[in-house]
Every structure is written in structure tokens, then in C-alpha cells.
C-alpha atoms as a PDB file:
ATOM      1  CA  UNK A   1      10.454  10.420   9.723  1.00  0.00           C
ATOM      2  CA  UNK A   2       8.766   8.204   6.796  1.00  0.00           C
ATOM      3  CA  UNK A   3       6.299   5.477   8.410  1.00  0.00           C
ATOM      4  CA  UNK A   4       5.437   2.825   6.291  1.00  0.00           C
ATOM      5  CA  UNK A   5       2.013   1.086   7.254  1.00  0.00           C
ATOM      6  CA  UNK A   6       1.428  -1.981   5.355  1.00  0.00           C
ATOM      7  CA  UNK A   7      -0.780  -5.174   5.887  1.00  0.00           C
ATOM      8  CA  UNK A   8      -2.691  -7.979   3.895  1.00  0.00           C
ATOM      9  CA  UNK A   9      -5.969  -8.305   2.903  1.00  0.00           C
ATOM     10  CA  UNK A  10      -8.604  -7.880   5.388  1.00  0.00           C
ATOM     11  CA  UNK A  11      -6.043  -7.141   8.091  1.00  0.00           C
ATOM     12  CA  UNK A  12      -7.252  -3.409   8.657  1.00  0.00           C
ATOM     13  CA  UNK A  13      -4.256  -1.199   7.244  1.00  0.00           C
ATOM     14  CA  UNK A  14      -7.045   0.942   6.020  1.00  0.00           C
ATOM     15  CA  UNK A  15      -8.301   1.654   9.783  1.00  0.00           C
ATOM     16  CA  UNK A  16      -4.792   2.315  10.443  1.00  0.00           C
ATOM     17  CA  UNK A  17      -4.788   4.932   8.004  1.00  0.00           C
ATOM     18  CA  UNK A  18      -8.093   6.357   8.814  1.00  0.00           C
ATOM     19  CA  UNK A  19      -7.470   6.527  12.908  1.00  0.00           C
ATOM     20  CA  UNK A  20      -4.345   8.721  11.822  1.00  0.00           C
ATOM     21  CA  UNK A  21      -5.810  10.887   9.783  1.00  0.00           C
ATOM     22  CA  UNK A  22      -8.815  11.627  12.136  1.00  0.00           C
ATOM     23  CA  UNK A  23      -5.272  12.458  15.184  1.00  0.00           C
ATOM     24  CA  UNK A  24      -4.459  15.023  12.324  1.00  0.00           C
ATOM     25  CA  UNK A  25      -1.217  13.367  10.889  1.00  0.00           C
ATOM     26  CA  UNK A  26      -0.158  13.298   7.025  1.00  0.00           C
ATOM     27  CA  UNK A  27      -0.837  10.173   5.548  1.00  0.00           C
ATOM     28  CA  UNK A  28      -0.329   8.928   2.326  1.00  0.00           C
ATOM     29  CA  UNK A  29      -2.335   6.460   0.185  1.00  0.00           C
ATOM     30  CA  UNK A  30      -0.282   4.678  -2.005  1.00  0.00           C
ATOM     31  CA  UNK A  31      -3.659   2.589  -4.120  1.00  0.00           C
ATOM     32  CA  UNK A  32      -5.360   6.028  -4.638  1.00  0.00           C
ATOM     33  CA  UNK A  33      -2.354   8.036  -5.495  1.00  0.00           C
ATOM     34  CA  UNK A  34      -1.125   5.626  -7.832  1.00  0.00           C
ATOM     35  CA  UNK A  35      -4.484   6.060  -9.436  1.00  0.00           C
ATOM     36  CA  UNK A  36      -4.181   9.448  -9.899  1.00  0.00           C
ATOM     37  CA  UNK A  37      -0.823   9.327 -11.479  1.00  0.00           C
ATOM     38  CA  UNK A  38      -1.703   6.662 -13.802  1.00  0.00           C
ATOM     39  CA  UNK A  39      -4.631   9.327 -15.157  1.00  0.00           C
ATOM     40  CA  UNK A  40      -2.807  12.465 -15.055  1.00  0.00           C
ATOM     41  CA  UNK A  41       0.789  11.586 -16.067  1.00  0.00           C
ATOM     42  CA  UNK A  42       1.866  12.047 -19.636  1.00  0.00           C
ATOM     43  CA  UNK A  43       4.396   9.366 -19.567  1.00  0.00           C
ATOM     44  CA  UNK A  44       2.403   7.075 -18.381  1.00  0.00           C
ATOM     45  CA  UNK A  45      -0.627   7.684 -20.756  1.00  0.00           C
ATOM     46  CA  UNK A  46       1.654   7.844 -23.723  1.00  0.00           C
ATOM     47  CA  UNK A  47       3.728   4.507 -22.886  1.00  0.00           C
ATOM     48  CA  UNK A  48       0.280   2.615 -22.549  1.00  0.00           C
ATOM     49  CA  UNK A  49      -0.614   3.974 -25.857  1.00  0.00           C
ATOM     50  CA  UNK A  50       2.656   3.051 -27.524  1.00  0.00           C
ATOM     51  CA  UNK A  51       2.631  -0.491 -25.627  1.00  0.00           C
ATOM     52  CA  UNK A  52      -1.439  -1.014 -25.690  1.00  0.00           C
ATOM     53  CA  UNK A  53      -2.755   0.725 -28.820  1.00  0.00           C
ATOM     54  CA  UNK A  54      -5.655   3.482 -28.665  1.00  0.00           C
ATOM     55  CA  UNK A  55      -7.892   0.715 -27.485  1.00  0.00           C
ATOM     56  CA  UNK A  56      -6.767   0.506 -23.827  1.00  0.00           C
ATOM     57  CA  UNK A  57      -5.609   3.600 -24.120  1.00  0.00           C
ATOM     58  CA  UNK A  58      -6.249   6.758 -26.672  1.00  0.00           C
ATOM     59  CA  UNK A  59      -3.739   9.800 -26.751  1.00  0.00           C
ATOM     60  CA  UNK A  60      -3.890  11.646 -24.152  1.00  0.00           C
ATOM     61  CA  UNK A  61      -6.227   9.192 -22.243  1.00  0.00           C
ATOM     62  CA  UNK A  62      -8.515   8.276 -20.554  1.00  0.00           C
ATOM     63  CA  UNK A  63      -7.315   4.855 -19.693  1.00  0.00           C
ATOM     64  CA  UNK A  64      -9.685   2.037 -20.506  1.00  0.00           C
ATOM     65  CA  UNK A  65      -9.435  -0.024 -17.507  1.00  0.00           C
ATOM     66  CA  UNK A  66     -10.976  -2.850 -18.712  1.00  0.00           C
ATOM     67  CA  UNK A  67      -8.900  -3.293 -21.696  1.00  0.00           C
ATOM     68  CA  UNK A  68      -5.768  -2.918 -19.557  1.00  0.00           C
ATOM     69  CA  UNK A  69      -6.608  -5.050 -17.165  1.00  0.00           C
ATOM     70  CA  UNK A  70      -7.168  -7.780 -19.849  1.00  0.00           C
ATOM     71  CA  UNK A  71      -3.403  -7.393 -21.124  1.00  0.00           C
ATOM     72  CA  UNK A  72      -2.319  -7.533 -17.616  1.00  0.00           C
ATOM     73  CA  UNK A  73      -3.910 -10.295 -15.977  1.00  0.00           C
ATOM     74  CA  UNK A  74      -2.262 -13.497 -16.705  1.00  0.00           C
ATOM     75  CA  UNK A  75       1.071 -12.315 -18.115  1.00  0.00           C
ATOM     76  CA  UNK A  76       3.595 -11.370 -15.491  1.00  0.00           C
ATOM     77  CA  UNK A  77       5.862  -9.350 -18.181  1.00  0.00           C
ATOM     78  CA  UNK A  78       3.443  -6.893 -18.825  1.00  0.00           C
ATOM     79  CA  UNK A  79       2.675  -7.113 -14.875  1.00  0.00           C
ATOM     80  CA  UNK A  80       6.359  -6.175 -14.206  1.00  0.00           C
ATOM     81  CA  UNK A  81       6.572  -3.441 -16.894  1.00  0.00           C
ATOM     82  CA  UNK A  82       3.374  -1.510 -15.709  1.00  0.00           C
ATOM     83  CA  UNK A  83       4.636  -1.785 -12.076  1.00  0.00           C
ATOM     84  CA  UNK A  84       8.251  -0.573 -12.513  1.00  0.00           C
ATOM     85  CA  UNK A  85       6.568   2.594 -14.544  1.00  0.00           C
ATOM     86  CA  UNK A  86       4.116   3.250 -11.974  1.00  0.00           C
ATOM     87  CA  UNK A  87       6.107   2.431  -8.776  1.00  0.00           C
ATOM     88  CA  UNK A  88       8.688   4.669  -9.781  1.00  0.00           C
ATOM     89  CA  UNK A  89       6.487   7.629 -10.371  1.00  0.00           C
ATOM     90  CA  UNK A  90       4.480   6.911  -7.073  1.00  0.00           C
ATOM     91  CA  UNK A  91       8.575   6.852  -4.910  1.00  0.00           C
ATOM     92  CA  UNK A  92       9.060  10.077  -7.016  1.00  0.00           C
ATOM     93  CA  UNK A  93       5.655  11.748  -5.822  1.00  0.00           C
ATOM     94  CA  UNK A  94       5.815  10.200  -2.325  1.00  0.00           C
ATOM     95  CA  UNK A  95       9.195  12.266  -2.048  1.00  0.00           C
ATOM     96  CA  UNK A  96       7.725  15.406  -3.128  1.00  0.00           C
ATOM     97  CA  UNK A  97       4.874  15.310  -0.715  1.00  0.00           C
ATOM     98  CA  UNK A  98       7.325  14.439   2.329  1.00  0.00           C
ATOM     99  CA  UNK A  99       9.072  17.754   1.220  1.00  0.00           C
ATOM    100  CA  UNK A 100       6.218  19.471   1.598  1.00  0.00           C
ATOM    101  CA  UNK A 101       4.945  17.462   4.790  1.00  0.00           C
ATOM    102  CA  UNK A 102       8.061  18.283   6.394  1.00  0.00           C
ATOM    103  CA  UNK A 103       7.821  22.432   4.922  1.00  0.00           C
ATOM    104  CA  UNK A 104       4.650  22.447   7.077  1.00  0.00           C
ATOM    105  CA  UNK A 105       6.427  21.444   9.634  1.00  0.00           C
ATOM    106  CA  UNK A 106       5.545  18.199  10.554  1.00  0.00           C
ATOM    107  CA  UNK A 107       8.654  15.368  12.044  1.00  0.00           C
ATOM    108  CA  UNK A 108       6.547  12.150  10.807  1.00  0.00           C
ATOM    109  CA  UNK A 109       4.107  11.094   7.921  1.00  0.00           C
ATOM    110  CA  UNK A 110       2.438   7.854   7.291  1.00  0.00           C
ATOM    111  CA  UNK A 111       2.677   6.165   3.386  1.00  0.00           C
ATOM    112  CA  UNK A 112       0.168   3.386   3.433  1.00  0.00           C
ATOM    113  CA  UNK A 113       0.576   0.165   0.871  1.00  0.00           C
ATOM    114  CA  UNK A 114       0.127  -3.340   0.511  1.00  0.00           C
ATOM    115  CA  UNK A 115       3.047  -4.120  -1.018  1.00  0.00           C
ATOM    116  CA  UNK A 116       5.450  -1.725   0.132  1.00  0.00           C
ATOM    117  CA  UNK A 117       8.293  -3.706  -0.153  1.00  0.00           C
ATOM    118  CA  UNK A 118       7.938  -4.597  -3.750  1.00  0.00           C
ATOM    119  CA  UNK A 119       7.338  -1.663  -5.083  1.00  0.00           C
ATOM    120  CA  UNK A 120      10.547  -0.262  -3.429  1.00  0.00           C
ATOM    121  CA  UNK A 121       8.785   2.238  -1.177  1.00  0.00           C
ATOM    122  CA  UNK A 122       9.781   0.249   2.526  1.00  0.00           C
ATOM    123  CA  UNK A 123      13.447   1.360   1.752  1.00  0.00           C
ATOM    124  CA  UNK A 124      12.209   5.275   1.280  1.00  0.00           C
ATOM    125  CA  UNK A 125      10.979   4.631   5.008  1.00  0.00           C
ATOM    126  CA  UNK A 126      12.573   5.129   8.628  1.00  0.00           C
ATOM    127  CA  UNK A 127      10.253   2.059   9.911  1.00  0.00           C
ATOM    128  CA  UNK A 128       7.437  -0.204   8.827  1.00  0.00           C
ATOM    129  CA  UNK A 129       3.787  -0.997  10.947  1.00  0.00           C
ATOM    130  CA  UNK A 130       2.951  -4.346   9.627  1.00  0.00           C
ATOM    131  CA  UNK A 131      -1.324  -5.010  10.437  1.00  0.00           C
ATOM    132  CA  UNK A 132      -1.622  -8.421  11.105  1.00  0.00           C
ATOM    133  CA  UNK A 133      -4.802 -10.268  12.230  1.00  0.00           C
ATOM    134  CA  UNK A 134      -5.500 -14.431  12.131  1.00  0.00           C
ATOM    135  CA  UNK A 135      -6.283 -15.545   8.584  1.00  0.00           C
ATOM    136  CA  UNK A 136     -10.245 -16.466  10.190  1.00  0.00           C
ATOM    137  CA  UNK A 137     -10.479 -13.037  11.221  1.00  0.00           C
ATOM    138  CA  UNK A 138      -9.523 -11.620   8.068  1.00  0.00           C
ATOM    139  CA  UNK A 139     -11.253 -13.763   5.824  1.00  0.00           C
ATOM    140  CA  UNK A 140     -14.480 -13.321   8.140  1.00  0.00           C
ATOM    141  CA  UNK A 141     -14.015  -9.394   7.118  1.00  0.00           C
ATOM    142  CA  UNK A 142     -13.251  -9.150   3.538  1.00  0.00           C
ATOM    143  CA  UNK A 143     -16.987 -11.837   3.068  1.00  0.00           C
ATOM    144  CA  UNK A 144     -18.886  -9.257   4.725  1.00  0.00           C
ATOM    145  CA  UNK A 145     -17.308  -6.147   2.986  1.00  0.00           C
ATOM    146  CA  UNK A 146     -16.982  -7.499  -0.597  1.00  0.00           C
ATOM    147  CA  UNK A 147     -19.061 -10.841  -0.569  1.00  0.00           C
ATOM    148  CA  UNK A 148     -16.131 -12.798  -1.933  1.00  0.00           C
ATOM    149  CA  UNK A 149     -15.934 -16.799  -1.594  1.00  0.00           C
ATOM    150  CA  UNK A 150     -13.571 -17.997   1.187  1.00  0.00           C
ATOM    151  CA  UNK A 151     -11.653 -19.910  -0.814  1.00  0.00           C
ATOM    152  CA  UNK A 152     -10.814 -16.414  -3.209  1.00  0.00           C
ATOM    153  CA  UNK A 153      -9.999 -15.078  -0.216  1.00  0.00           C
ATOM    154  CA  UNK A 154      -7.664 -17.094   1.517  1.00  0.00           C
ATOM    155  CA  UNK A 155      -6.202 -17.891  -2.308  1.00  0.00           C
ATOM    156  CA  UNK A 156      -5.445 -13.904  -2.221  1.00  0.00           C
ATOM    157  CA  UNK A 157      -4.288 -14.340   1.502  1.00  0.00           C
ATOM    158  CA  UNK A 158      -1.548 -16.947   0.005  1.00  0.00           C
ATOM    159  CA  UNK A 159      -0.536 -14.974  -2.808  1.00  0.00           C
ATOM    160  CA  UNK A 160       0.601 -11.835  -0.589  1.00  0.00           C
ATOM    161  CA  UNK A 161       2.918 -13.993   1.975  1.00  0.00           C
ATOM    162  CA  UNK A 162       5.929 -13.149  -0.469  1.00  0.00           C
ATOM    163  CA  UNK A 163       5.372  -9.424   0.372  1.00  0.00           C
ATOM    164  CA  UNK A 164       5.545 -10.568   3.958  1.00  0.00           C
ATOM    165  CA  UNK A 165       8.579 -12.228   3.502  1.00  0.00           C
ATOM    166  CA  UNK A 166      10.387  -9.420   1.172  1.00  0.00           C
ATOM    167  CA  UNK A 167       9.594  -7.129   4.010  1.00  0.00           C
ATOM    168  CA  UNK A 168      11.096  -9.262   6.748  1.00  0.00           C
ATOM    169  CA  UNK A 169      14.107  -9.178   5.072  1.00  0.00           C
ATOM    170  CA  UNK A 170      14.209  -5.228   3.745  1.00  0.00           C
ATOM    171  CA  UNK A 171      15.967  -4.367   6.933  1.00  0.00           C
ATOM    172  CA  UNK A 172      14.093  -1.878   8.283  1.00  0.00           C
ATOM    173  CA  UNK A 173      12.401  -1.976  11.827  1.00  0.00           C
ATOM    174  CA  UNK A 174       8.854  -3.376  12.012  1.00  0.00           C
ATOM    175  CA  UNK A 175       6.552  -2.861  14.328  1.00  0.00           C
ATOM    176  CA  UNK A 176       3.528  -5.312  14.724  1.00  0.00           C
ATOM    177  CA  UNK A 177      -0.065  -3.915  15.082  1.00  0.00           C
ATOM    178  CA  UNK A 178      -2.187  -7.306  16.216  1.00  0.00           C
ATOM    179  CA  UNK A 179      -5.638  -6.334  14.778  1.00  0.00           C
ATOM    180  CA  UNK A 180      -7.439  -9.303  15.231  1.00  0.00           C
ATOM    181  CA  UNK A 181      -9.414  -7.847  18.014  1.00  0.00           C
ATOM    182  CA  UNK A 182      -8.605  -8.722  21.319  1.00  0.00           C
ATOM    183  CA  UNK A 183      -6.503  -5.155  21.704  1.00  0.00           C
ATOM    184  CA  UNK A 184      -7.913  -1.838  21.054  1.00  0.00           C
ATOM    185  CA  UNK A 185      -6.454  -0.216  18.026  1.00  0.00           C
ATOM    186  CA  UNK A 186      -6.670   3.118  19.061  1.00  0.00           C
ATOM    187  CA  UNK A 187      -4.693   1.880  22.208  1.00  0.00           C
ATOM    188  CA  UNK A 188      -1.921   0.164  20.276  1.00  0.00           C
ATOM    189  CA  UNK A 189      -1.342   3.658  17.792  1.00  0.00           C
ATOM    190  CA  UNK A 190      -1.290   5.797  20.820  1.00  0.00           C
ATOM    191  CA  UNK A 191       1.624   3.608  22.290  1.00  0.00           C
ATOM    192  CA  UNK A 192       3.564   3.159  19.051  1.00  0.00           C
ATOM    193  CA  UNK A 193       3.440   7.009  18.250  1.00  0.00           C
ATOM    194  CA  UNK A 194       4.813   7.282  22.143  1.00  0.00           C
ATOM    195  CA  UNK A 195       7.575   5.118  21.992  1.00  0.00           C
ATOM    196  CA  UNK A 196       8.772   5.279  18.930  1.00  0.00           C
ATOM    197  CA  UNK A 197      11.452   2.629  19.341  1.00  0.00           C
ATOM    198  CA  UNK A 198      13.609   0.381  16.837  1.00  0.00           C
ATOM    199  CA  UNK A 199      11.708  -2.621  19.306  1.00  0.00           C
ATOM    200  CA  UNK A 200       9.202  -4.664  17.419  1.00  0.00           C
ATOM    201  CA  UNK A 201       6.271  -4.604  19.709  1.00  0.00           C
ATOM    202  CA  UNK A 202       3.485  -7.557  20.051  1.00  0.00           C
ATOM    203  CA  UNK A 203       1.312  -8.634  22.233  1.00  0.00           C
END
């Protein structure tokens, strides 16, 4: 079984992820995987080179980040064609490492990522948790952990409701984890690894 755990800025995915690990389940971290690919994958490193030129990125790598990140920002077509390379190689890897979760005999894993549903992973998985907390709450998190302006904030807070709403309409059960604060976490992952039920649960 293939849990998807997803969530917007500031709305604690991350803690998700961390409180399963520390119960001793398999989870996967779609940001820092895709990271990993992107540096060790010869298809990737050679199609930046053929797209980018030696200056973002030399043969063979490493990547310059800073010169990618220049062609990227701004221009949704070279947006799109860096995400449908690396998406597709993170599905591919996240399929190889449920074979082996499952070889080691384990019935669930965990693949964490903001935007599941764009990048195609939500329909690789059995269910979704969707992190929620009140916009305040969340943009009352991300000032003291990065020191970012509210208005940046709730501007990246906007930008991510289409993920919301692509998810909504993938299908697949979702089952709310309210992490604004007024439930314990640790309480509300204990009772959806109990159940496990198609119900979408809230408080």
C-alpha cells in the first residue's frame, strides 16, 4: 500500500514525515530524492547540457544551480520540460524502492511531496494524507523558520491551491490531517494508521 502525504507550505507535511520515520515506517522524500537524481542521472545531466550549454551545466555535471534556476524562473516551457524529465525519473525510482520496501516485507510506505498530483505520483498511490492548517497558522510558521515577508508567503500559499484542486479531483481517497494545532499529531497518525479506511477523516 503506497501512501501519499502531501500538504502546502508551512502546513507540516515534513512533521508528518518525520513522526513516521521515528514509528519505523519507509518513507519517501520526493524534494530530496529528486535532488539526487537530478545529480547522479546521466540523462538528465546530458539533456541540461544539450538544452543549457556547459554553463549551467558541463558534461558530466555538476549542475550549476544558479544558472539553471535563471533559465527556469519566469518561463513556464522550460518549467514544464525540466519537470516532465525529472518527474518521470522520480515515478520510475519511487517504483523501484516500493519493490524493495515491499521485499523487506513491509504492507505500507509513505512518498512525501508537495505537488503530488502534478507530477503524476498521487495516481502511483492507494490513498493521499493531505496536511492542512489555517493560512495564519501557516504563514505564522514559515516567518519564523525562513524569515520570509507575509505577503511572499501567502503569495506562495495562492500559487499552490491548483495542486489542491488537481488532487481533489485525482480520484483517490484523501484523508485530512488538521495541523493547525488544536489536535495532537501524533494522535491523529496513530488513528489513521488504525483505521485505514476509504473515509476522509476531519475534525
Amino acid at each position: 500500500m503506497k501512501i501519499g502525504i502531501c500538504g502546502g507550505i508551512g502546513s507540516g507535511k515534513s512533521v508528518v514525515s518525520r513522526i513516521l520515520r521515528l514509528r519505523g515506517e519507509a518513507v519517501y522524500d520526493c524534494d530530496l530524492e529528486a535532488k539526487r537524481i537530478m545529480d547522479s542521472s546521466e540523462e538528465v545531466l546530458d539533456a541540461l547540457t544539450d538544452r543549457y550549454g556547459e554553463a549551467v551545466c558541463p558534461r558530466g555535471g555538476p549542475i550549476c544551480r544558479p544558472e539553471l534556476a535563471g533559465r527556469i524562473f519566469g518561463s513556464d516551457e522550460e518549467r514544464i520540460w525540466l519537470n516532465g524529465l525529472v518527474h518521470r525519473l522520480v515515478r520510475e525510482d519511487v517504483e523501484c524502492w516500493y519493490v524493495a520496501v515491499k521485499a523487506d516485507g513491509r504492507d505500507r510506505c509513505f512518498v512525501e511531496s508537495a505537488i503530488l498530483a502534478s507530477s503524476g505520483l498521487a495516481a502511483m498511490c492507494d490513498e493521499v494524507w493531505l496536511v492542512t492548517a489555517s493560512d495564519d497558522v501557516r504563514v505564522a510558521r514559515v516567518m519564523q523558520r525562513d524569515s520570509l515577508a507575509e505577503e511572499a508567503i501567502r503569495s506562495r500559499i495562492r500559487s499552490q491551491q491548483e495542486e489542491a484542486r488537481l488532487l481533489e479531483s485525482a480520484g483517490i481517497p484523501i484523508r485530512i490531517i488538521d495541523n493547525t494545532g488544536s489536535v495532537s499529531l501524533l494522535s491523529r497518525i496513530q488513528e489513521l494508521i488504525r483505521t485505514r479506511s476509504n473515509e476522509i477523516i476531519t475534525d
